[in-house]
Protein backbone atom coordinates (compact mmCIF):
# COMPACT_ATOMS: atom_id res chain seq x y z
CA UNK A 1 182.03 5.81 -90.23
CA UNK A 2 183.54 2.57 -91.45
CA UNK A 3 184.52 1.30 -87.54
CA UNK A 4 181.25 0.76 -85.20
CA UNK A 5 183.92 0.80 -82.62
CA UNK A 6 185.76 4.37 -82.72
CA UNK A 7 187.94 5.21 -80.55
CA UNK A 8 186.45 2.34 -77.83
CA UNK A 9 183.21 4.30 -78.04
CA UNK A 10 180.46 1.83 -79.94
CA UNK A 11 178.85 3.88 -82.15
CA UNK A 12 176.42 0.76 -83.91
CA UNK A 13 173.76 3.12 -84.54
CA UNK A 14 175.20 5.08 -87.56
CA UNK A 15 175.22 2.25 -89.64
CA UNK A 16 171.17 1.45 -89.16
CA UNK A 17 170.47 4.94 -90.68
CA UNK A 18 168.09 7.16 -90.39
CA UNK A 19 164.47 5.12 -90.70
CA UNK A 20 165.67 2.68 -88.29
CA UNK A 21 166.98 4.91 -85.79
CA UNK A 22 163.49 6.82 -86.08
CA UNK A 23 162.31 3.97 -84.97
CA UNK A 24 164.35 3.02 -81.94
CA UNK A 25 163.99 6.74 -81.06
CA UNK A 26 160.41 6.10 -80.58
CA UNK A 27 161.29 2.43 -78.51
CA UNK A 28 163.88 4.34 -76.41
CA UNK A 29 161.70 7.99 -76.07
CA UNK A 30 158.88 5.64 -74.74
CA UNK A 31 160.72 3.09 -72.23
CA UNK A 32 163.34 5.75 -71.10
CA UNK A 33 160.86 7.14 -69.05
CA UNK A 34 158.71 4.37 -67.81
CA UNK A 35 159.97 1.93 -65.39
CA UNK A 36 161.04 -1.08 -67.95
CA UNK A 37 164.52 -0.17 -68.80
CA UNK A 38 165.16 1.25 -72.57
CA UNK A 39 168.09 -0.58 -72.39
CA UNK A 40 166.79 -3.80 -72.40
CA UNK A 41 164.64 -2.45 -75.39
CA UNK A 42 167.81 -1.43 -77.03
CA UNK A 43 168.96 -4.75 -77.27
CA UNK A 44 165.16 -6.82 -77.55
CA UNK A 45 164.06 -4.88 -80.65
CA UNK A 46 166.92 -5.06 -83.02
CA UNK A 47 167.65 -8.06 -81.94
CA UNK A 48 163.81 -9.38 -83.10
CA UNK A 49 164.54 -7.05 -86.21
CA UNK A 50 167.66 -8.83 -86.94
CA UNK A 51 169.87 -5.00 -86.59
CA UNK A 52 172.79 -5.33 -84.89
CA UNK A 53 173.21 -3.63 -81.36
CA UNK A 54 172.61 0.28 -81.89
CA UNK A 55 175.64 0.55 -78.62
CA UNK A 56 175.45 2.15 -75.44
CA UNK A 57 177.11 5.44 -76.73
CA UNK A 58 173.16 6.04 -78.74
CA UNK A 59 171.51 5.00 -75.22
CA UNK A 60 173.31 7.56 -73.60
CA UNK A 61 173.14 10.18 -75.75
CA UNK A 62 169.36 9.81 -76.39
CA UNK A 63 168.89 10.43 -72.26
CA UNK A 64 169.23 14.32 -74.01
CA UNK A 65 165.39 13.08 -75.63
CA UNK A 66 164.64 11.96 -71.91
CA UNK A 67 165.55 15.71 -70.84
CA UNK A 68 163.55 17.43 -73.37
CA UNK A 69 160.79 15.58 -72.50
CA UNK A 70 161.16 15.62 -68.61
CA UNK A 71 161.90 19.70 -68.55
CA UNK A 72 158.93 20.28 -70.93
CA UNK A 73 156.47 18.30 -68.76
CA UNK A 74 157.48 19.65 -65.51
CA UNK A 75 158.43 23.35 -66.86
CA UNK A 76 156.15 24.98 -64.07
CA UNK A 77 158.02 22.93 -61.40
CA UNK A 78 161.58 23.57 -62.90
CA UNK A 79 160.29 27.00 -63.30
CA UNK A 80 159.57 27.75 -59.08
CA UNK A 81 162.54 25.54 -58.22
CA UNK A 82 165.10 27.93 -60.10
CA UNK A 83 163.29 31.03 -59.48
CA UNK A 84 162.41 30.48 -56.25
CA UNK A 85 166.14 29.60 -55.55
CA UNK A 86 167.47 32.43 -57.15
CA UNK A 87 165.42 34.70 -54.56
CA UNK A 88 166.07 32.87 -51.23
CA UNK A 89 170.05 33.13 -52.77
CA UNK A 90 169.23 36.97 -53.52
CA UNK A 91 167.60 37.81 -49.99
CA UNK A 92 169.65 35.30 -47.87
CA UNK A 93 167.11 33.19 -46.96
CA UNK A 94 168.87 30.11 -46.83
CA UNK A 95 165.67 28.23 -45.28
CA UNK A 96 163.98 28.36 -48.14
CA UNK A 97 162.11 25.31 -49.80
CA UNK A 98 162.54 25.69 -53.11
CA UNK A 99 166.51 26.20 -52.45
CA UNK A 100 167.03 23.40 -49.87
CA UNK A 101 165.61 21.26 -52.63
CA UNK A 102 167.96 22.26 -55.12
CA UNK A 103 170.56 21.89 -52.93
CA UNK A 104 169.63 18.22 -52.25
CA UNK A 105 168.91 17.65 -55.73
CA UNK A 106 172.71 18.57 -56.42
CA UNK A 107 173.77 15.92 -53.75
CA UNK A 108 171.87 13.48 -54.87
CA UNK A 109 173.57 13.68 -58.34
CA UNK A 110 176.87 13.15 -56.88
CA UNK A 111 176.69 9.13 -56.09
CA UNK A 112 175.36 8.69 -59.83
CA UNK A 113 178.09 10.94 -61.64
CA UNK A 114 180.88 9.44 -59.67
CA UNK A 115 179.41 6.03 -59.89
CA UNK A 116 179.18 6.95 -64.02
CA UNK A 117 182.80 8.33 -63.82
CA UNK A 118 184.33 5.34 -62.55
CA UNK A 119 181.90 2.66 -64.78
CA UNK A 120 182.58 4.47 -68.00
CA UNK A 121 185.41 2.47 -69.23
CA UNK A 122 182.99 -1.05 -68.46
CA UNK A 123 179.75 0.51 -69.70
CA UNK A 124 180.71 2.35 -72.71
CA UNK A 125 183.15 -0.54 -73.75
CA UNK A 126 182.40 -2.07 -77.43
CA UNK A 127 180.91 -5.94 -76.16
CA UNK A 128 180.62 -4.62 -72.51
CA UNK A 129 179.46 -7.68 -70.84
CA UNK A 130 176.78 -5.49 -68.90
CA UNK A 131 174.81 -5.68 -72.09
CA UNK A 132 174.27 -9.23 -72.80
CA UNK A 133 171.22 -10.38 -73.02
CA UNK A 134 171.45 -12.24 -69.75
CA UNK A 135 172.48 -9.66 -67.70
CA UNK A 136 170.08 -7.43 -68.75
CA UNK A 137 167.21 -10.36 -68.40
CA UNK A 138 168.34 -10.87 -64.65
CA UNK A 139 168.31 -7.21 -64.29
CA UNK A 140 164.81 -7.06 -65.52
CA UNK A 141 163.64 -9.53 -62.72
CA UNK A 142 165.43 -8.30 -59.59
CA UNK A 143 164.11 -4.88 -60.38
CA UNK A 144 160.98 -6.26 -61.22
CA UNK A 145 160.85 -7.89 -57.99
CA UNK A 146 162.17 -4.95 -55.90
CA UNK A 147 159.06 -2.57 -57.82
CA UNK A 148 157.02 -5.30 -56.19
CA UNK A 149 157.79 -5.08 -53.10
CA UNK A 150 157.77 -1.54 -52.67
CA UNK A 151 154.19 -1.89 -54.05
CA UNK A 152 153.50 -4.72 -51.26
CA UNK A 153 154.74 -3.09 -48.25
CA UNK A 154 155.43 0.44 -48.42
CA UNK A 155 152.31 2.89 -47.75
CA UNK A 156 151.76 5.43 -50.24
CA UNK A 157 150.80 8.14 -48.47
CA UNK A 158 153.06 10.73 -48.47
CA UNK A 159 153.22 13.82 -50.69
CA UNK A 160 156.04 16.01 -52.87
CA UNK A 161 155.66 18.65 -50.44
CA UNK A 162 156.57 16.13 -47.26
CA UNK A 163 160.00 15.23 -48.94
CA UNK A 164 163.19 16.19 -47.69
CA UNK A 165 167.10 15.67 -48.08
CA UNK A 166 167.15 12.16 -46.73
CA UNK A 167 164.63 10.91 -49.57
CA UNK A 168 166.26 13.11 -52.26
CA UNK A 169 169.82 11.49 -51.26
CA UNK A 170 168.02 7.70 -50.85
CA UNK A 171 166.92 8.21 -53.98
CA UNK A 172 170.24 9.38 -55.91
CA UNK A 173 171.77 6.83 -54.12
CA UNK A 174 168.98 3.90 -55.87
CA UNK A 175 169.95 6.28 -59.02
CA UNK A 176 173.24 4.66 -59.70
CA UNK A 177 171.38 1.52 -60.63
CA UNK A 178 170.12 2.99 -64.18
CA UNK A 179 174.20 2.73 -64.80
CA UNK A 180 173.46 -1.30 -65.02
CA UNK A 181 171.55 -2.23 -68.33
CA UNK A 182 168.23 -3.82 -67.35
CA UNK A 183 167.31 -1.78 -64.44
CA UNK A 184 166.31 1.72 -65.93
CA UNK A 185 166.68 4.96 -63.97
CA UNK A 186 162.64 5.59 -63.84
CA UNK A 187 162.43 2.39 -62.59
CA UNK A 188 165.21 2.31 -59.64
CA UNK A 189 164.07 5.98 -58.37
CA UNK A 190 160.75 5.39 -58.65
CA UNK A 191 161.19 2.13 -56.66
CA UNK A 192 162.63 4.05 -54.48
CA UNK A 193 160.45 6.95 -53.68
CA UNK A 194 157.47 4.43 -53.34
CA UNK A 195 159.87 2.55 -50.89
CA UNK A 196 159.50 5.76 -48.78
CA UNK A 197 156.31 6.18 -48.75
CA UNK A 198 155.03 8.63 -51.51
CA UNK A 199 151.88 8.46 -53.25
CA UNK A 200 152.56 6.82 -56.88
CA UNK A 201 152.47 10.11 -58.99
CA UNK A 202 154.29 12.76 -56.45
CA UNK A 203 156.98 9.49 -56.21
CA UNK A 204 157.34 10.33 -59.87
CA UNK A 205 157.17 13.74 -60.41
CA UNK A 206 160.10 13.43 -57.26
CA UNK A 207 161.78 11.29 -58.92
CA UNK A 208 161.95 12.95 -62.03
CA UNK A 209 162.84 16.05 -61.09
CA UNK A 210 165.78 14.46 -58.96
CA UNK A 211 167.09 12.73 -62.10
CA UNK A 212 167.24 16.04 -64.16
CA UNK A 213 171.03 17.18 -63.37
CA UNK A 214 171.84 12.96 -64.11
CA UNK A 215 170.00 12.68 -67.30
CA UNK A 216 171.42 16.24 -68.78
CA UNK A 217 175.14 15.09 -67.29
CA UNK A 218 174.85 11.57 -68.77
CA UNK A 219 173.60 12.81 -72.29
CA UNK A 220 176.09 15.70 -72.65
CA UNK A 221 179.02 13.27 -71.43
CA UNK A 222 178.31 11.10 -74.34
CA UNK A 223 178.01 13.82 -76.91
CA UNK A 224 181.24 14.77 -75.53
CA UNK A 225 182.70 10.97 -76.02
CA UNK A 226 181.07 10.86 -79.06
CA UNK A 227 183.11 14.01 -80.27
CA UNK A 228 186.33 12.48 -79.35
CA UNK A 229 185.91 9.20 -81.29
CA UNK A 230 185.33 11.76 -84.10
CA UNK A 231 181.80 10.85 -85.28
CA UNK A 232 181.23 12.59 -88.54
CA UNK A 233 178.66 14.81 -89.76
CA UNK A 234 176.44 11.89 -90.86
CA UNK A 235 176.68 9.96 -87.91
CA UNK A 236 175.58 13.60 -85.93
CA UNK A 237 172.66 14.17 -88.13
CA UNK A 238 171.61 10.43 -87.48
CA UNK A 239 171.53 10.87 -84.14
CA UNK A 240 170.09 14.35 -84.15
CA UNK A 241 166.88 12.56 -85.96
CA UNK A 242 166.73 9.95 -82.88
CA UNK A 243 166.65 12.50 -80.29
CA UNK A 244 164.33 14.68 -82.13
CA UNK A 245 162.08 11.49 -82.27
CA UNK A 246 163.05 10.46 -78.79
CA UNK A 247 161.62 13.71 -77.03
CA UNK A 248 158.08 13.66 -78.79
CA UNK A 249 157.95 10.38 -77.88
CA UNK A 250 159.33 10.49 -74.41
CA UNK A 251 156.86 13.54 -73.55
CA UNK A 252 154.12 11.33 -74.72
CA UNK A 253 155.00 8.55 -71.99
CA UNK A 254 155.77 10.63 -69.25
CA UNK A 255 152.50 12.26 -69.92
CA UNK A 256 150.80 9.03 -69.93
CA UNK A 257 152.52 7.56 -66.85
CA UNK A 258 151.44 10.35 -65.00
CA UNK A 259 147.81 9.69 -65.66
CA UNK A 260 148.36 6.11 -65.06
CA UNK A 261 149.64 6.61 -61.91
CA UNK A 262 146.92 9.01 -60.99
CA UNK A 263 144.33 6.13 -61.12
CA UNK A 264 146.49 2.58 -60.92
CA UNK A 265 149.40 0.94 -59.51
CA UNK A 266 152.82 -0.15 -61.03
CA UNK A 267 151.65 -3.79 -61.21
CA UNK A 268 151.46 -3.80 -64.69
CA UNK A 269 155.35 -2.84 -65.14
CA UNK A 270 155.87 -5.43 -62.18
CA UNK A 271 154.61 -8.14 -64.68
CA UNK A 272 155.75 -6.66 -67.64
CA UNK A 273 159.38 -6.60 -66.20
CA UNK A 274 159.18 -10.02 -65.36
CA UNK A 275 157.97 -11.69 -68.10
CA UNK A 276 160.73 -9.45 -70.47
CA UNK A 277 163.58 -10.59 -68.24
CA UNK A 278 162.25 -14.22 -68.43
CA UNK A 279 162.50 -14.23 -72.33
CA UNK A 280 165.64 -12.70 -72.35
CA UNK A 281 167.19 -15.63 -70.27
CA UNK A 282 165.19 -18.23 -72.28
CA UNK A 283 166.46 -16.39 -75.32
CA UNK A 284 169.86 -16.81 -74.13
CA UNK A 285 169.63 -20.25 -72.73
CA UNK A 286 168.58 -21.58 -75.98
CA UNK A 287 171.15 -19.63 -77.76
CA UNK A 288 169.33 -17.14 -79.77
CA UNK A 289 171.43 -14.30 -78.29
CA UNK A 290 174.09 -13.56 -76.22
């Protein structure tokens, strides 16, 4: 595809081929999932590479990597949430856990897909100011900050089993954040699951399995965009190898975050984010990207 910009749809990553797009398949499978924005990665490491910017329409569509990854992990739990479901449905049992949680998992989609909806034009845009490097550094900090202080004063006590519609629609509402480059979806729901009170690793696994319906919408909505600009058969099979890459690496970091989390705190991202947003403003200040 000659244009990067098809039908106002960037589609950057075609022309980096298939090695390099292996590689950012890996960067994005890996920071997707944990709570330091891929997005910001997106832009950092072809930037330092010297690529030009793979595009938002390749972020979105690699969220489809994310899902892989997030359905695999949590299979058993997807499993009893749409079979218990289908039961209470089939015997009328309308109280039932498993389908009050699907049902709240479905309304806390809505704020992020109308949100997405409405944003689409701004987000997907070829040179959408959202993804300058400054915006994206100050996103890094505020949401490094906010990860803070849910660390500082929330108490993590509370389990998966003790959640309920108010923290499922809290947390789709702190869900339309991942829309803004910088802040990453792990990172806003998790924020805000240990805001209410959850222990680290059932904030997680909550927060994951709320972002399901939001992470298979957003990726299919791009493929769907990405259709319509008519990408052609080589820029599919590119993308088809970063996905592919994207979900083995994706399952690998949600496995690993869920052991971290078992044992330490989210300091480490807290920092991490910080110090990334930092050089992404000093970056910009001193006019080595925009």
């Amino acid at each position: 595809m000659a244009d990067a910009c098809s039908g106002g749809v960037d589609t950057g990553f075609v022309a980096l081929g298939y090695a390099k797009v292996a590689l950012l398949g890996v960067v994005q499978g890996i920071t997707e999932l944990l709570p330091i924005s891929s997005t910001a990665h997106m832009r950092v490491v072809p930037l330092a590479l010297g690529w030009p910017d793979p595009g938002a329409a390749f972020s979105a569509a690699m969220q489809l990597a994310a899902l892989v990854a997030v359905v695999s992990y949590f299979w058993s739990d997807v499993a009893a949430l749409a079979g218990g479901s289908v039961r209470a449905l089939a015997k009328g049992r309308f109280g039932d856990r498993d389908l009050r949680l699907v049902f709240w998992i479905a309304v806390a989609t809505l704020p992020i897909a109308v949100a997405g909806l409405l944003l689409s034009p701004v987000l997907n845009a070829c040179g959408s100011p959202l993804r300058g490097v400054p915006a994206i550094g100050v996103a890094c900090i505020v949401m490094g900050l906010l990860l803070a202080a849910a660390e500082i004063w929330a108490r993590h006590q509370r389990t998966m089993d003790q959640a309920g519609g108010r923290d499922a629609i809290l947390i789709g509402v702190a869900q339309i954040g991942a829309l803004i480059p910088g802040v990453s979806r792990s990172g806003s729901t998790l924020t805000a699951a240990l805001a209410l009170g959850l222990k680290r690793e059932d904030a997680a696994r909550f927060s994951f399995l709320l972002g399901i319906p939001a992470i298979a919408l957003a990726g299919l909505k791009e493929l769907w965009e990405l259709h319509k600009a008519h990408l052609d058969a080589h820029g599919w099979s590119v993308l088809g190898v970063g996905i592919a890459v994207g979900a083995v690496s994706a399952l690998a970091a949600i496995w690993g975050l869920m052991r971290f989390l078992e044992r330490f705190s989210t300091w480490p991202f807290v920092i991490y984010r910080i110090m990334l947003g930092v050089v992404l403003l000093a970056a910009a200040a001193a006019g080595w990207a925009r």
